[in-house]
C-alpha atoms as a PDB file:
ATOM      1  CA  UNK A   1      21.900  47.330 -27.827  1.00  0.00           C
ATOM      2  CA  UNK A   2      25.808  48.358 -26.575  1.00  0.00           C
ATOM      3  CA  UNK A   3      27.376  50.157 -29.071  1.00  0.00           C
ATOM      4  CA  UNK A   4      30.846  49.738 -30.659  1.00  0.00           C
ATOM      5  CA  UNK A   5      33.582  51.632 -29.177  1.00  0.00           C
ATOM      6  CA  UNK A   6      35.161  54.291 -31.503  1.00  0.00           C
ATOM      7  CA  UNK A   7      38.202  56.406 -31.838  1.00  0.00           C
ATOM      8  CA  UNK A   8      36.924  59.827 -31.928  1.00  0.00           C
ATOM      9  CA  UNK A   9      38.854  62.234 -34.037  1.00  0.00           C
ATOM     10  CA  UNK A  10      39.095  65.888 -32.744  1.00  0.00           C
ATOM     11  CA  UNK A  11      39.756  68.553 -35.240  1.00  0.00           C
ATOM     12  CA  UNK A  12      41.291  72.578 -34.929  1.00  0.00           C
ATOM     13  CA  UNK A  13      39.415  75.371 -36.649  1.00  0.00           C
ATOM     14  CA  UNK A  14      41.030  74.656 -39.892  1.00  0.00           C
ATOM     15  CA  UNK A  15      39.689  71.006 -40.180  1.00  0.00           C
ATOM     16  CA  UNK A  16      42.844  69.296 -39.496  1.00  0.00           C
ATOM     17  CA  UNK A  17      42.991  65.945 -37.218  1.00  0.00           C
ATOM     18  CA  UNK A  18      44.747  66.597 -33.871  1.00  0.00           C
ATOM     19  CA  UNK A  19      43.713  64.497 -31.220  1.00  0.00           C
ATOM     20  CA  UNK A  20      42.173  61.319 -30.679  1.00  0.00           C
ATOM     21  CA  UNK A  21      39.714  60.230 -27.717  1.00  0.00           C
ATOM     22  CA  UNK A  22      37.691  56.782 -26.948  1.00  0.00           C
ATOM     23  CA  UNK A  23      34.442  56.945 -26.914  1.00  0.00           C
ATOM     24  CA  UNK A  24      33.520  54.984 -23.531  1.00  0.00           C
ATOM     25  CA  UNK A  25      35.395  56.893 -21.237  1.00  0.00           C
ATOM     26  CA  UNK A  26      36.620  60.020 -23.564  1.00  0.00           C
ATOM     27  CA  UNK A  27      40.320  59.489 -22.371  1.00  0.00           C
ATOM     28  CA  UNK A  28      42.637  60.824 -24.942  1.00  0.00           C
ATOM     29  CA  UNK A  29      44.615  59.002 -26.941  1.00  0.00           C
ATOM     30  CA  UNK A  30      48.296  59.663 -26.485  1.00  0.00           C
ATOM     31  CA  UNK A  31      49.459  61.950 -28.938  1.00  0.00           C
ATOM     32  CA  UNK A  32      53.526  60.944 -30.730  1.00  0.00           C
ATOM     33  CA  UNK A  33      53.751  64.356 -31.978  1.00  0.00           C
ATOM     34  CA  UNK A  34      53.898  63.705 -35.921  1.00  0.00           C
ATOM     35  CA  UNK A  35      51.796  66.335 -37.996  1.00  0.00           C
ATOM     36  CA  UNK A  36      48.692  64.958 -39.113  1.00  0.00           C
ATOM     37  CA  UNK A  37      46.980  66.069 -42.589  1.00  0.00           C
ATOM     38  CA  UNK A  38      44.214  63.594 -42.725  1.00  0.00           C
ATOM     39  CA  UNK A  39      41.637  61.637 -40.723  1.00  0.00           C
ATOM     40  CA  UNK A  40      42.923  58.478 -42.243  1.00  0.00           C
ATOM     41  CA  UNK A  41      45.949  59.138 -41.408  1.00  0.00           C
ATOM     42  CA  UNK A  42      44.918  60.094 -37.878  1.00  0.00           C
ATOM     43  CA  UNK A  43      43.553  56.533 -37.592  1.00  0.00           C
ATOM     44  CA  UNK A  44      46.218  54.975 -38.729  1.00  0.00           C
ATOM     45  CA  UNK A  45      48.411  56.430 -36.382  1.00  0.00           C
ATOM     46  CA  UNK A  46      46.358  55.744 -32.991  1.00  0.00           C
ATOM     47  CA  UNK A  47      44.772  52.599 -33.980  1.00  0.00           C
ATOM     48  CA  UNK A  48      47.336  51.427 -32.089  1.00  0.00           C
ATOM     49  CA  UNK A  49      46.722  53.001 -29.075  1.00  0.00           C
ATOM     50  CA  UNK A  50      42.693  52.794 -28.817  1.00  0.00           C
ATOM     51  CA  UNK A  51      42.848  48.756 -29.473  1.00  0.00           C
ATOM     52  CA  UNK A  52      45.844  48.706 -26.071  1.00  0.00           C
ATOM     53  CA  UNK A  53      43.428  50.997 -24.225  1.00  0.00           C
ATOM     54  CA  UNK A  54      39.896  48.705 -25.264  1.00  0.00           C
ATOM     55  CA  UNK A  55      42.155  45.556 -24.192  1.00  0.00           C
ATOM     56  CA  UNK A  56      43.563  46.949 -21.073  1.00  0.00           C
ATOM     57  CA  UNK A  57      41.042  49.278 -19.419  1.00  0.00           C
ATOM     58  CA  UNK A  58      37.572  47.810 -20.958  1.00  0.00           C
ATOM     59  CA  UNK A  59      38.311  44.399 -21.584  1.00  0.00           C
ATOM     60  CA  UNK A  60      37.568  43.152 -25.129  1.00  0.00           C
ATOM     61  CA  UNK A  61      34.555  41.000 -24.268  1.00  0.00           C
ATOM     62  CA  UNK A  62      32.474  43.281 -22.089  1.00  0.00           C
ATOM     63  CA  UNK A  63      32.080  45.395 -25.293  1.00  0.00           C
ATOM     64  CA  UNK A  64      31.348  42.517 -27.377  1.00  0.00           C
END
């Protein structure tokens, strides 16, 4: 069974979001330099950027 790719929240020694990677490949996530306070947040904010990187570099359907 393939398994969903996943934005993968990385976290400092205080618990605080601050970085993002994909699961398939573990490239990072570009970063826009905002402070983050919460995972949903971090989501929110690189959402973005994980579904241009699954359509560009892994094509949508070979995930599927």
């Amino acid at each position: 069974m393939v398994r969903a790719p996943e934005l993968i929240i990385g976290y400092d020694e205080n618990y605080f979001p601050k970085s993002a990677t994909f699961s398939f490949c573990g490239e990072p996530m570009p970063d826009k330099g905002s402070a983050l306070t919460t995972s949903e947040e971090s989501i929110a904010r690189f959402k973005p950027e994980f579904d241009l990187h699954l359509d560009r570099r892994h094509k949508r359907r070979d995930v599927n």
